[in-house]
Structures are given as C-alpha cells and as structure tokens.
Protein backbone atom coordinates (compact mmCIF):
# COMPACT_ATOMS: atom_id res chain seq x y z
CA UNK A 1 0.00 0.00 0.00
CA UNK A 2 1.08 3.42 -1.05
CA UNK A 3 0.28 6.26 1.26
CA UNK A 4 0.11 9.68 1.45
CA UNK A 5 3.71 9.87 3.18
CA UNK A 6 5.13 8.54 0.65
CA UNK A 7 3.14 9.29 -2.69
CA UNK A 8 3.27 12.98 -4.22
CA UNK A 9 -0.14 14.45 -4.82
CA UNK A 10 -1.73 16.50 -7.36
CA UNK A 11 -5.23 18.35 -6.48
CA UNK A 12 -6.62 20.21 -9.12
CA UNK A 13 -9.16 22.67 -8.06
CA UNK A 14 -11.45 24.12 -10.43
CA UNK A 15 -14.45 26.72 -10.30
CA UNK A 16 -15.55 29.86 -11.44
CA UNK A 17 -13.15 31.77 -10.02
CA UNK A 18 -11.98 29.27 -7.66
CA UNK A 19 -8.28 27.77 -6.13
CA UNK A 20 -7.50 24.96 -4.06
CA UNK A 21 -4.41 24.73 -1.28
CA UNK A 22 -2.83 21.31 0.21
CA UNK A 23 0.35 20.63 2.24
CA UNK A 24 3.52 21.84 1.63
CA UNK A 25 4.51 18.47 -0.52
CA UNK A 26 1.80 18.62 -2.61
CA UNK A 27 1.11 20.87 -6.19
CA UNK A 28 -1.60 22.73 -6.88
CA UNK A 29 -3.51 23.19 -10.60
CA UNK A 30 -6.48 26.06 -10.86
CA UNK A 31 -8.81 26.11 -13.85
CA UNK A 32 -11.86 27.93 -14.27
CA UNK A 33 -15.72 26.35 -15.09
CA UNK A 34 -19.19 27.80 -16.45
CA UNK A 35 -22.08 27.92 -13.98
CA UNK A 36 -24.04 26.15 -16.46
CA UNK A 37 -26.58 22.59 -15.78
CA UNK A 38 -23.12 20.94 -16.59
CA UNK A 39 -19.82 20.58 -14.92
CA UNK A 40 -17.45 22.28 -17.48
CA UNK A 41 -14.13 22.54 -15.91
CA UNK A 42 -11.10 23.36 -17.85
CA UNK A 43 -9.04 20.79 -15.66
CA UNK A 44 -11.15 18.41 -14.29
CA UNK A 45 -13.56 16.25 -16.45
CA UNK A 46 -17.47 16.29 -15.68
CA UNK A 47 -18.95 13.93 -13.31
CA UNK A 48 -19.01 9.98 -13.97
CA UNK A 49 -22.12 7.98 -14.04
CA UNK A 50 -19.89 4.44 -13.69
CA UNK A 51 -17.01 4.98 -11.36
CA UNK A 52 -16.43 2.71 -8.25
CA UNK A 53 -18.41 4.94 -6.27
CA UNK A 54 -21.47 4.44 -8.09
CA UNK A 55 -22.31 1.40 -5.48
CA UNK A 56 -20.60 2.72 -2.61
CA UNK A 57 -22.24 2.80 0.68
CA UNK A 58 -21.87 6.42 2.01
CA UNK A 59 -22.53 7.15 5.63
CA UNK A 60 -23.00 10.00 7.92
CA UNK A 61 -20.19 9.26 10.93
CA UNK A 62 -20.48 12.48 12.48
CA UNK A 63 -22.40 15.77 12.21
CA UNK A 64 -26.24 16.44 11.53
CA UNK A 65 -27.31 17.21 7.57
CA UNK A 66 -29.57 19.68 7.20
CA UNK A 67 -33.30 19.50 7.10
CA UNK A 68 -32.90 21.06 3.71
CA UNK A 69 -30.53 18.63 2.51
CA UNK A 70 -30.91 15.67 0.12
CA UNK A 71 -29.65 12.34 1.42
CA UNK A 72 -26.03 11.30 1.24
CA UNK A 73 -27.24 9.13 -2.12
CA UNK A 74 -26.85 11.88 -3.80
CA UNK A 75 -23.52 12.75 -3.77
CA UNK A 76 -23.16 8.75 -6.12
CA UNK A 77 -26.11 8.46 -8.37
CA UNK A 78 -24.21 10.10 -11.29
CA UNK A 79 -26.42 13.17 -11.48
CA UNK A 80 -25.49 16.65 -10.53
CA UNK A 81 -27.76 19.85 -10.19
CA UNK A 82 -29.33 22.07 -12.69
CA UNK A 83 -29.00 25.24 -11.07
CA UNK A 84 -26.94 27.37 -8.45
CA UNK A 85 -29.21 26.98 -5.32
CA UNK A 86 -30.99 23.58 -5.31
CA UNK A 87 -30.80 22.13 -1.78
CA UNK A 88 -32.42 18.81 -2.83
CA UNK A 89 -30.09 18.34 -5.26
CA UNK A 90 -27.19 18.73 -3.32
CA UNK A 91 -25.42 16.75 0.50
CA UNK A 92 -24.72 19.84 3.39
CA UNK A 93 -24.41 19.65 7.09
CA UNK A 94 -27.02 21.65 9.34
CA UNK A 95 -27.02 25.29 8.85
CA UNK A 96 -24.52 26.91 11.50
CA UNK A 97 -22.92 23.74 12.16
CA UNK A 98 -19.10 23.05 11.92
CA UNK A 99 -19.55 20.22 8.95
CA UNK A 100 -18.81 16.49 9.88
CA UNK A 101 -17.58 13.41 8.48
CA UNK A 102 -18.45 11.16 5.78
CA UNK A 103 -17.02 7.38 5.30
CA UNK A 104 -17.28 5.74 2.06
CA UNK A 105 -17.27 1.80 1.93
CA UNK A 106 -15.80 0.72 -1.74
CA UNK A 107 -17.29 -3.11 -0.74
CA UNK A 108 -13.45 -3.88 -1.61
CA UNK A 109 -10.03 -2.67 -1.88
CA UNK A 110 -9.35 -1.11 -5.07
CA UNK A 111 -7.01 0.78 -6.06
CA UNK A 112 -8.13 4.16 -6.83
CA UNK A 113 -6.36 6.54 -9.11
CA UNK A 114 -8.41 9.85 -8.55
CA UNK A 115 -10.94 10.76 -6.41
CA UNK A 116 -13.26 13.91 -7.51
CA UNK A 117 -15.39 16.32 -5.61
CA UNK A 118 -17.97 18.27 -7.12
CA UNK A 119 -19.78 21.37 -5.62
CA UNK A 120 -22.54 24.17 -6.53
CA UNK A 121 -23.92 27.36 -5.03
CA UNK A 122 -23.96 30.79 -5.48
CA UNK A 123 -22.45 31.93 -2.33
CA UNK A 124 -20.52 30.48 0.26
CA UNK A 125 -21.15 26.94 -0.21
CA UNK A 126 -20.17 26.79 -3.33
CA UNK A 127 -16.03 25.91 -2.29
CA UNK A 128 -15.00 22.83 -0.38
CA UNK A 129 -13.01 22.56 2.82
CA UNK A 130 -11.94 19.08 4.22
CA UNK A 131 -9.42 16.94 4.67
CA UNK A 132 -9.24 13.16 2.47
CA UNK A 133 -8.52 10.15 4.57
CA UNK A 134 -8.11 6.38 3.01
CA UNK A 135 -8.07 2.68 4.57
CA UNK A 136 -7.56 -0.61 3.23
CA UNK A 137 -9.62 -1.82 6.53
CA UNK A 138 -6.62 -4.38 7.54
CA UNK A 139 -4.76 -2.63 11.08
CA UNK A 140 -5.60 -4.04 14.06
CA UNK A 141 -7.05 -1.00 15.38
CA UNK A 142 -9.23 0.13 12.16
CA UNK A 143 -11.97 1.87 13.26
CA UNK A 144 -14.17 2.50 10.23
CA UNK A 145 -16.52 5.33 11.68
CA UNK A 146 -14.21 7.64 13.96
CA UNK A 147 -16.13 10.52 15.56
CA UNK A 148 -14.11 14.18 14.93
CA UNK A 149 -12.95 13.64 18.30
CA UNK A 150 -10.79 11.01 17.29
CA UNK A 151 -7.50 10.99 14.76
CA UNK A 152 -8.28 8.83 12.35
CA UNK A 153 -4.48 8.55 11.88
CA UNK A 154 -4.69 6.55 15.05
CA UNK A 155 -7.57 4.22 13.84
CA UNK A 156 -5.89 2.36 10.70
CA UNK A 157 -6.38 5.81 7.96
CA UNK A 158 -3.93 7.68 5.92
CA UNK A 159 -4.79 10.78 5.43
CA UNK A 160 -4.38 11.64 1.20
CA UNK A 161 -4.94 15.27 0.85
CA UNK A 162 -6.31 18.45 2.13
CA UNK A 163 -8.40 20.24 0.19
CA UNK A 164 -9.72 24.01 0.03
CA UNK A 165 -10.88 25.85 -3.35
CA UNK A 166 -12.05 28.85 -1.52
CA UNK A 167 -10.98 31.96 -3.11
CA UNK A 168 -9.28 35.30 -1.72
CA UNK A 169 -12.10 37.69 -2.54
CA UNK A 170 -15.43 37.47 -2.49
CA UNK A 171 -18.03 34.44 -1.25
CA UNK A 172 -16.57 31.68 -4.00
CA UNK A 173 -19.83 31.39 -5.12
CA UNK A 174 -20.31 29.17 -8.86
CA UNK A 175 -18.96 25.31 -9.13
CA UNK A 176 -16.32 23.90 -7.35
CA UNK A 177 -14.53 20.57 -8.06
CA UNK A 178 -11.07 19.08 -6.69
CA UNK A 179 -9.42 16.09 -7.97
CA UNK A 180 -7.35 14.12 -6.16
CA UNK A 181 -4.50 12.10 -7.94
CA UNK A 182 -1.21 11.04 -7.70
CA UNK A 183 1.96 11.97 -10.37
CA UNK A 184 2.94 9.99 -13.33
CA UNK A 185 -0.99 8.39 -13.21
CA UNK A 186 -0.01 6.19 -10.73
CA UNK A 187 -2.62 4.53 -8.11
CA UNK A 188 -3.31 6.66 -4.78
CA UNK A 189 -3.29 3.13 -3.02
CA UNK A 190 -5.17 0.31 -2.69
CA UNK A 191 -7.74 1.46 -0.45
CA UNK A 192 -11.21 -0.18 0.39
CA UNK A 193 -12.52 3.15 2.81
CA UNK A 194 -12.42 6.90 2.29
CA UNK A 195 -13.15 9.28 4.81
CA UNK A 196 -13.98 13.20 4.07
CA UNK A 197 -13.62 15.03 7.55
CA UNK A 198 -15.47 18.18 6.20
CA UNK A 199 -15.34 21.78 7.27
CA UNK A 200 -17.39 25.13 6.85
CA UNK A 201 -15.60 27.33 4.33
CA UNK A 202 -16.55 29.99 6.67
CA UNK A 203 -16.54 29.45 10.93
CA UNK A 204 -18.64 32.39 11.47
CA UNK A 205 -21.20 32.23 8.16
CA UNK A 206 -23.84 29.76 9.30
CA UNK A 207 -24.60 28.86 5.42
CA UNK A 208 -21.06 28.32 5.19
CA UNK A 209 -21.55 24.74 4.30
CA UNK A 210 -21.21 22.97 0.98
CA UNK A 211 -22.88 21.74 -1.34
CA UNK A 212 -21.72 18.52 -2.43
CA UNK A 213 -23.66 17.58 -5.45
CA UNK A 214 -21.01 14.31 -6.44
CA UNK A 215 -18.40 12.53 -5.20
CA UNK A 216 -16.38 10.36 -7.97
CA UNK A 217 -13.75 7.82 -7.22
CA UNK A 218 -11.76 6.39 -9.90
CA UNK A 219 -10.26 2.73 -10.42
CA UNK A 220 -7.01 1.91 -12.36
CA UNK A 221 -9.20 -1.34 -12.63
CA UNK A 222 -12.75 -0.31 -13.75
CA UNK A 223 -14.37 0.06 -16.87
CA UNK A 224 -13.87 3.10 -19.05
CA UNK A 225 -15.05 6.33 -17.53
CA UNK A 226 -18.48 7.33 -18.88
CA UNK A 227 -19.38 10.63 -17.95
CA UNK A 228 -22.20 12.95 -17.86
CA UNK A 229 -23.15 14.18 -21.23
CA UNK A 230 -23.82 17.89 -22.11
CA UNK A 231 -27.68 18.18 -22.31
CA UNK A 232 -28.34 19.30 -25.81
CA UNK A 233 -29.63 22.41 -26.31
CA UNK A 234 -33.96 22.03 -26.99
CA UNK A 235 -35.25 25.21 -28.31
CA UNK A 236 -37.89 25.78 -31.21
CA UNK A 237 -38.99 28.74 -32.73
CA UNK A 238 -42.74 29.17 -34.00
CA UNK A 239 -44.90 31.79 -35.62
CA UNK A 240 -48.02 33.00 -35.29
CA UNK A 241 -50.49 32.48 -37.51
CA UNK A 242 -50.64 36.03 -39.17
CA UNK A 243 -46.51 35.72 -39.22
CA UNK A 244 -46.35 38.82 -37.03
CA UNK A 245 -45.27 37.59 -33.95
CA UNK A 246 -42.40 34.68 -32.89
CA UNK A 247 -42.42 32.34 -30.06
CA UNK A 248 -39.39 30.62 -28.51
CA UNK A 249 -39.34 27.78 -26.19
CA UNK A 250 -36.95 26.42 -24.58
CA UNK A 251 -37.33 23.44 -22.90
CA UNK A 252 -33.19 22.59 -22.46
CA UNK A 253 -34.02 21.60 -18.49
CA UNK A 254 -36.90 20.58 -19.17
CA UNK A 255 -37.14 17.74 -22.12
CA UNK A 256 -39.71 15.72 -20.68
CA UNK A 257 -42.18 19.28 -21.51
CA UNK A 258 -41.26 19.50 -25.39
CA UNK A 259 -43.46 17.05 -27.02
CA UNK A 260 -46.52 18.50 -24.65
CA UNK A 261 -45.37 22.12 -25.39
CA UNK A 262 -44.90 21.55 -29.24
CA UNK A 263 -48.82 20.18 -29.30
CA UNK A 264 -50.81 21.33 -26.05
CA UNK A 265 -48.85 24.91 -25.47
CA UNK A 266 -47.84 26.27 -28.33
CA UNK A 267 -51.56 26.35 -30.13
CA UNK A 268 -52.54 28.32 -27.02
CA UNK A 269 -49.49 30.97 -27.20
CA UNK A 270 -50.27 31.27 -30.99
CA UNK A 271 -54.01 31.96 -30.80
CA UNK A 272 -53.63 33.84 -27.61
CA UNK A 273 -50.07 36.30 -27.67
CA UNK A 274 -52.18 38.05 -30.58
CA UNK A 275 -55.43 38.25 -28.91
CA UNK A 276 -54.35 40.18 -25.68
CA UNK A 277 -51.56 42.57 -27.86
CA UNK A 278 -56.01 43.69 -29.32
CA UNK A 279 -57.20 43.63 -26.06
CA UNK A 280 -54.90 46.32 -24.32
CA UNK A 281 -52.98 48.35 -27.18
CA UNK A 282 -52.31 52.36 -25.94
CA UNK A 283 -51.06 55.04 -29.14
CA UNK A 284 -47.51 54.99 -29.56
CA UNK A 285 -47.46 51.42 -28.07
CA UNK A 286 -45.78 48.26 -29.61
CA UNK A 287 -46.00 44.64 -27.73
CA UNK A 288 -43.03 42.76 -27.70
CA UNK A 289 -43.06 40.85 -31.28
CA UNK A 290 -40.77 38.21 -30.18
CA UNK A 291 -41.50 36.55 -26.99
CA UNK A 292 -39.47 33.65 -25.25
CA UNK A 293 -40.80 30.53 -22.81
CA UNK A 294 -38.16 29.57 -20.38
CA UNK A 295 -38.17 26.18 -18.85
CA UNK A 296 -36.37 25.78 -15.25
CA UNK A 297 -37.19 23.79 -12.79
CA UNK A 298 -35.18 26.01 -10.00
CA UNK A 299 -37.13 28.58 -9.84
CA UNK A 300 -39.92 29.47 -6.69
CA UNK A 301 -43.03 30.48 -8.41
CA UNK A 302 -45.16 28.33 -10.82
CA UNK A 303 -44.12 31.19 -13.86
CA UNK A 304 -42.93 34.55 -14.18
CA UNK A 305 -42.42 37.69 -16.86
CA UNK A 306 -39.86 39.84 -17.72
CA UNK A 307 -39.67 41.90 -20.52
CA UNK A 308 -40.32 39.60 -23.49
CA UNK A 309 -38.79 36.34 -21.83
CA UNK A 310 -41.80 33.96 -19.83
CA UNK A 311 -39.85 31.85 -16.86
CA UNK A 312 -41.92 28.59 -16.17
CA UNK A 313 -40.89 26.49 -13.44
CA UNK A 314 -40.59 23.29 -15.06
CA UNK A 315 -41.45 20.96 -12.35
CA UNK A 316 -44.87 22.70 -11.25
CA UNK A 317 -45.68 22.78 -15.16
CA UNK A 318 -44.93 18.75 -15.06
CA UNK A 319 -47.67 18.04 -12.70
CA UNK A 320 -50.24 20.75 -14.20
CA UNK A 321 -50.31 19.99 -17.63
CA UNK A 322 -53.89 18.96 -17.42
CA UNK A 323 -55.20 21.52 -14.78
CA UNK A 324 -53.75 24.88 -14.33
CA UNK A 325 -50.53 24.95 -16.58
CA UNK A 326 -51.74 26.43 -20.08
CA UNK A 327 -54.23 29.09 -17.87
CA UNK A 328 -50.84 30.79 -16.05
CA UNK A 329 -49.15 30.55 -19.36
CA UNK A 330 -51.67 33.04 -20.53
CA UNK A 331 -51.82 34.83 -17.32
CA UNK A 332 -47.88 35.18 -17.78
CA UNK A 333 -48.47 36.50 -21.45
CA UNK A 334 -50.50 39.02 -19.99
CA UNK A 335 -47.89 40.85 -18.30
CA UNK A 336 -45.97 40.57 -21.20
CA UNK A 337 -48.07 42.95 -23.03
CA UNK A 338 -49.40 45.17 -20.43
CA UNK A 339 -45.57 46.77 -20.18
CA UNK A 340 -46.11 48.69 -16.79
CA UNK A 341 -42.47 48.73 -16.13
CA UNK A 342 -42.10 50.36 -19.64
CA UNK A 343 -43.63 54.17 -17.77
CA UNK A 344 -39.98 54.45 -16.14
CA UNK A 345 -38.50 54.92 -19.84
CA UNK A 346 -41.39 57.25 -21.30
CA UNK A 347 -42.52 58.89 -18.64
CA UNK A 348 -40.01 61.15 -16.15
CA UNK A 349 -42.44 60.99 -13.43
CA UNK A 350 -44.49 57.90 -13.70
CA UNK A 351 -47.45 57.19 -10.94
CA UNK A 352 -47.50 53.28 -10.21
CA UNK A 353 -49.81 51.07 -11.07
CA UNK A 354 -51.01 48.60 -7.93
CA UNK A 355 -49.95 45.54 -7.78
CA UNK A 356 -53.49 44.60 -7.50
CA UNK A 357 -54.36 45.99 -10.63
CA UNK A 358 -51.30 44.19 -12.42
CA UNK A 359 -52.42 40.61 -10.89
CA UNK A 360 -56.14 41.21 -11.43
CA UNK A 361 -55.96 42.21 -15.29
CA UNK A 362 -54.10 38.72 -15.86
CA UNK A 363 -56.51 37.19 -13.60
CA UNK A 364 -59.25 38.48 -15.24
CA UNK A 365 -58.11 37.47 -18.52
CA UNK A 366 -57.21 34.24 -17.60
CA UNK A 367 -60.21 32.94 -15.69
CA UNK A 368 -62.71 35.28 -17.52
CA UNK A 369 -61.76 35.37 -20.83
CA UNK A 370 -59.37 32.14 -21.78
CA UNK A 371 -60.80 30.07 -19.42
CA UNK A 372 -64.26 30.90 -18.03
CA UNK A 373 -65.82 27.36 -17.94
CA UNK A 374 -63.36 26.35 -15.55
CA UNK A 375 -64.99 28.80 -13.06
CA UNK A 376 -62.00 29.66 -11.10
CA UNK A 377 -62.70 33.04 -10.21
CA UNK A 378 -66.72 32.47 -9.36
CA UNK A 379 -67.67 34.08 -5.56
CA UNK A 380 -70.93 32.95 -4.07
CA UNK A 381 -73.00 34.75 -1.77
CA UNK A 382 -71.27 33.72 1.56
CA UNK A 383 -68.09 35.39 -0.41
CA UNK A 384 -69.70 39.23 -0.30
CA UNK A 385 -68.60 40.01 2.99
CA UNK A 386 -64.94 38.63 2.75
CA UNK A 387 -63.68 40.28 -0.28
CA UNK A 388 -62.49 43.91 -1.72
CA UNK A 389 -61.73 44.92 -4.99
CA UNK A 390 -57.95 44.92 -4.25
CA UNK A 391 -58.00 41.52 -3.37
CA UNK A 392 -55.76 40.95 -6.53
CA UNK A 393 -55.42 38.06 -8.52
CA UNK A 394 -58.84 35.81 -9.16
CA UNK A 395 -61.08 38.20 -6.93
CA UNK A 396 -59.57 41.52 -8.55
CA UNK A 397 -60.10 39.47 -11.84
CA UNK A 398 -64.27 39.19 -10.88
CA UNK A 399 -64.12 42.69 -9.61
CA UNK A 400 -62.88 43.74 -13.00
CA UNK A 401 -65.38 41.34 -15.02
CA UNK A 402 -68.23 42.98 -13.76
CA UNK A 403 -67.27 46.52 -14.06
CA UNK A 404 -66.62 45.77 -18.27
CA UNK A 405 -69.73 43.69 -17.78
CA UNK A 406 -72.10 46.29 -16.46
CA UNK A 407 -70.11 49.50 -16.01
CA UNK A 408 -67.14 50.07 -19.34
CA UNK A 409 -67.09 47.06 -22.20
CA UNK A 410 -63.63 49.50 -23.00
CA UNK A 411 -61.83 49.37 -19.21
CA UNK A 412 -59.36 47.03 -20.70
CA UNK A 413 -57.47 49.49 -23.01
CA UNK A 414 -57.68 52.20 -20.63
CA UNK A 415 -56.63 50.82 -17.74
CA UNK A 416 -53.67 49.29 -18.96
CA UNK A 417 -52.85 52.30 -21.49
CA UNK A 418 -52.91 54.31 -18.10
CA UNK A 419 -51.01 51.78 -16.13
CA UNK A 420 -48.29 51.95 -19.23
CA UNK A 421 -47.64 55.33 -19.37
CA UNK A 422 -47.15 55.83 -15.45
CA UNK A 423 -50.84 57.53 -15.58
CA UNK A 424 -52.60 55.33 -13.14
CA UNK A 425 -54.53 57.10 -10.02
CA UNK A 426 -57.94 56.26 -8.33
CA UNK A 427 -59.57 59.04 -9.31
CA UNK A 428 -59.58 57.71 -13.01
CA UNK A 429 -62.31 55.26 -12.04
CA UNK A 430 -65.13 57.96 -11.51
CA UNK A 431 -63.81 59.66 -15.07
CA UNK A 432 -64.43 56.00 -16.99
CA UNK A 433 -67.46 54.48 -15.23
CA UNK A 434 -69.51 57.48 -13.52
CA UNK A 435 -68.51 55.70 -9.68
CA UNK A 436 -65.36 55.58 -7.03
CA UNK A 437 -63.63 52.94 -6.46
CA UNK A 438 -65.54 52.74 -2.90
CA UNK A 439 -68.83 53.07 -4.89
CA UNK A 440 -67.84 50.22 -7.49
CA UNK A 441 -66.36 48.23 -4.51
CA UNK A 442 -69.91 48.82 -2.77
CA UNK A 443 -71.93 47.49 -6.25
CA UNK A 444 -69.53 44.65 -6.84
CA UNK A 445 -70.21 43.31 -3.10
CA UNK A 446 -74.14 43.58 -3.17
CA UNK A 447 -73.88 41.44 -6.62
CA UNK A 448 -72.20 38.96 -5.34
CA UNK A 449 -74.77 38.99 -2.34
CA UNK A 450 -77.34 38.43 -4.60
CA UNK A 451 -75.61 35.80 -6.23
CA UNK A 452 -74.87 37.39 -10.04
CA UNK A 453 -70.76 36.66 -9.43
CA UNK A 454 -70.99 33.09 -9.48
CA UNK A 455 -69.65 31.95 -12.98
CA UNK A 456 -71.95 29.46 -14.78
C-alpha cells in the first residue's frame, strides 16, 4: 500500500473563479468552469455515471445534515444539479454547524487513481473545505466510523490530501470541483474506505456549508469512464399564424415538456399572444413581437415575466399539464403585453400602477376570458362580505369582469394604457365608469350577495 507519506499528490481545483491549497509536498492546478446545468471545468472532467463509487455505501459518521438537505445518495447516483441553489439536489451539514464526516465503503479494496469532488452554489457553499482520509480496513485497530474527536491517523487511515478551493475575494460562489491524484498516473493506493472530515468554508457564516452535489472515485481497474453528457440544447422557434409575432421555447431543463409544449402549449401561445396585444394596445405602443418561454425547474413560483422572456418552473408545469398549466401561461403572457415597467422609460415621473391591478388584469383574462368554464374566479354569496376589490389576482379578476360587464365594455385598453404610461390614479375610475372605487367596490359586493358573481 502506497500512502500519502510517501506518494506525491496532485489536487486540481477548479471553479468559477476558484483555487485549491494542500500541504507543503503537494502541487496545486487552478482552472476555471461555467455555472451552467453541466460541470465544465477546464481541468477536471465532468462527473461519472460508472465509477467505483457508483455502489458505494456512504454514511453519515459524524455531524447532523440539514433538514434542507438531500440524502447522502446523492452525492453517487451520477447526477449533478441544474442550477446554483438547489438544496435537494445537493449533500450539506445543518445550517450553523461546523460540517462532519463522511465514510465511504468501496465493498473492496481497489485501487483508486483519482478521487473527484464536485460542488454548486452561489455563495458560500459553493467551495469545499476538508481533509481526504483512506483505509484498506486491515490494522488491528481500524476503526471505520471515527467521531471528529478522534484521529483517524490513530484508527488504521492515511490521510491523502487536504483540500480548500475557496478563493481570496469574495463568497466563491459558482462550481467547485477538486481532484485528487497522484503523479505519473499512478494509483493513490489500494484502499477499500475513504473518509472526508469536512469543514465550513466559513466558521462564522452559518450557510457556510457545501454543497456537495457528487463525489467520484476512480479505479485503475474499472471500466472506461463514462461521464455525464452535455444536455443538448432544446429550443424551437414558431410563428403566429398572421406571421407577425415569434415564439421561442426552450425546454433545455426541461425535455420531458417538449413534445406536450410543441402540441398542447404552443396552439394556445399562438391563438392567444395576438389576442391580448387587441385587447390592451395604448397610441404609440408596440407589444413585444418576439416573446421567449423559459423552462427551469429552479425557480420558486409556478411562472414569471420579464420583458419579453416567460420563466416557467418546469417541475410545477410537469404536474399541471392537465389543470392549471396552459391558464398561467396566458396569465404570464398578460404581463408581457401590459408593459407597466415600460412608464420608467417614457414617462419622467411615472405614478405606479397597484400591484393589485397588475395581478387582477391577468386574472381576469385568464379565468374570464381564456378560461371561463373552468370557473376559477366564481364568488358565491357567503363570499360578499370577505372580499375587496384589491383583493388581486382571481377576486380583482371578478371585480374587474363585472365593471366591463355592467359598467365600461372599453376598461381594458384604458386601464392598462394608463397603467403603461405611469398615468394610473384612483380618481380615473369615476372619469371612466360614472362611480369611485368605494362606490364600485360597494356594487360589486351587493352582486355577489345576490348571487350574479358566481360563474356558470
């Protein structure tokens, strides 16, 4: 058996702006990667989906993951994260907590050649701290799980390397990987255990704790490496049906959506994009021709818009494709053409529009207008007393219904042509339907009272 002692060690540390330190005997190689959903590293190869690790056992010896934490099968089941902040995707210890150890059980010794550590987060545990230990299992005294309050140097283990690809100025934030190999390609040992003793990269940041998305180890022995594949870019381009407007989707993170996007979505977009660009035009006012669906399946809310880009969240679409997914789509488009934030370039001092007036136009046009037998936005009788106009969202959306129902068939186009030139104020209510908002809000109630808000 070859230890650490004796063998001379190459760690190459890679990560967006990233660097990695060892002992005195050992050298050091930095490289650079892309915060993309793959591992591209400049000196250390992406992830592998067949290494000796792959059937590992993996087990916690000491410290407390965090509640938010996948389980330790992450770190070998060949997959890594999609984006920069995806807890479940990713092994940490408990938030404020000084890291722990992890043993790794090879079922045999093998002689390993590299072992790789992988790593992703935007902000502080995004680097890697810990020291490597190794074990063929054979000393008298082994002790395969030592607590940190024993040297494992004095249980049977070697310890291989110490690792650290945190970087001088700021948090270290993007993808972090360290390789651990020997010179000349030759064989780290013949080691059946590994043991990460794993730090904080920060003792007084309490989210100082990485995320370890994959752990590789690599046998002179094994099959050929296979390793993860770049996901190939998924994006089509369509037209409507007039030619005057493009849609883009991509569904790169989100394959599984094309096929249903290509024949459930896209029909929708195409017969919709052009209907609400009628529905709320203003003079002097052009909707975004070109507008671009986003699939990502990191992301918080079920959709969001900005500018002329649509972000879905890819894994709330997966499980409402037959319920609520094409309705937000529209919603979504809605913003896209109303434009409010547009008053901040053409107008020096814009008024803002509520937020409950921005919600309750796509609202209305969703459940109203696109949707209306699904009856989402309906409020019985019992309903009158619990509600206000500014409710936002579905009850703003039946507020609004019945004022163009009984009150302005044109409130559309001048609400939003006020809310996109920074025009927006109360007292415009009384100017377009004869009442104040108060009086409206009054009106609205005693309808619903008397049961004419229900949708049938």
């Amino acid at each position: 058996m070859r230890s650490s002692s004796a063998a001379s060690l190459l760690i190459a540390a890679a990560s967006i702006a990233a660097t990695s330190t060892l002992h005195a005997a050992a050298n050091v190689t930095k490289g650079h990667g892309q915060a993309d959903a793959e591992f591209k590293l400049d000196t250390i190869a992406p992830p592998a989906t067949n290494d000796a690790a792959t059937k590992a056992t993996f087990t916690l010896v000491d410290g407390e993951k965090d509640r938010g934490s996948a389980e330790l099968s992450v770190l070998n089941d060949g997959k890594v994260p999609t984006g920069d902040d995806q807890p479940r995707a990713n092994f940490f210890f408990t938030q404020g907590s000084q890291g722990g150890r992890i043993a790794v059980d090879l079922g045999e010794e093998t002689p390993i050649k590299s072992v790789d550590t992988y790593s992703w987060h935007n902000g502080s545990r995004g680097p890697q701290v810990y020291k490597l230990y190794a074990a063929s299992g054979k000393a008298k005294d082994f002790n395969a799980a030592p607590k940190r309050d024993t040297d494992p140097k004095s249980v049977g283990w070697d310890l291989v390397a110490e690792v650290d690809t945190r970087v001088k100025d700021g948090n270290g934030g993007g993808q972090h990987a360290a390789e651990v190999t020997n010179q000349g390609g030759k064989v780290l040992g013949d080691y059946r255990y590994l043991l990460f003793d794993v730090e904080p990269t920060s003792k007084s940041d309490p989210f100082g704790n990485t995320f370890f998305s994959e752990i590789d180890v690599i046998s002179s022995r094994g099959p050929a490496i296979e390793r993860l594949k770049v996901a190939e870019k998924i994006v089509k381009e369509y037209k409507s049906k007039d030619g005057k407007f493009r849609y883009i989707i991509n569904s790169t993170k989100a394959p599984e959506l094309t096929d249903w996007s290509d024949k459930e979505l896209v029909p929708v977009i195409q017969e919709w994009y052009p209907k609400l660009v009628e529905l709320m035009p203003s003079q002097g006012y052009k909707a975004p021709d070109v507008v671009t669906f986003l699939y990502d399946p990191t992301i918080g809310p079920p959709a969001f818009a900005q500018g002329g880009q649509i972000t879905l969240n890819a894994k709330w679409f997966a499980g409402e494709l037959n319920r609520e997914a094409k309705g937000a789509t529209v919603h979504e488009m809605g913003h896209v053409v109303q434009n409010y934030w547009r008053a901040s370039q053409t107008n020096r001092n814009p008024k803002p529009t509520p937020g409950w007036v921005t919600e309750g136009v796509c609202d209305y046009i969703r459940w109203f207008l696109y949707e209306p037998q699904s009856h989402g936005a309906g409020l019985g009788p019992d309903r009158a007393e619990k509600v206000n106009y500014d409710n936002s969202y579905r009850t703003t959306g039946n507020f609004l219904d019945w004022v163009v129902t009984s009150k302005d068939k044109d409130l559309m186009q001048k609400l939003n042509a006020a809310g996109r030139e920074g025009k927006y104020e109360e007292g415009l209510w009384k100017e377009w339907t004869g009442k104040t908002l108060p009086e409206l809000n009054t009106e609205w109630k005693e309808a619903i009272k008397a049961g004419k808000r229900v949708q049938k």
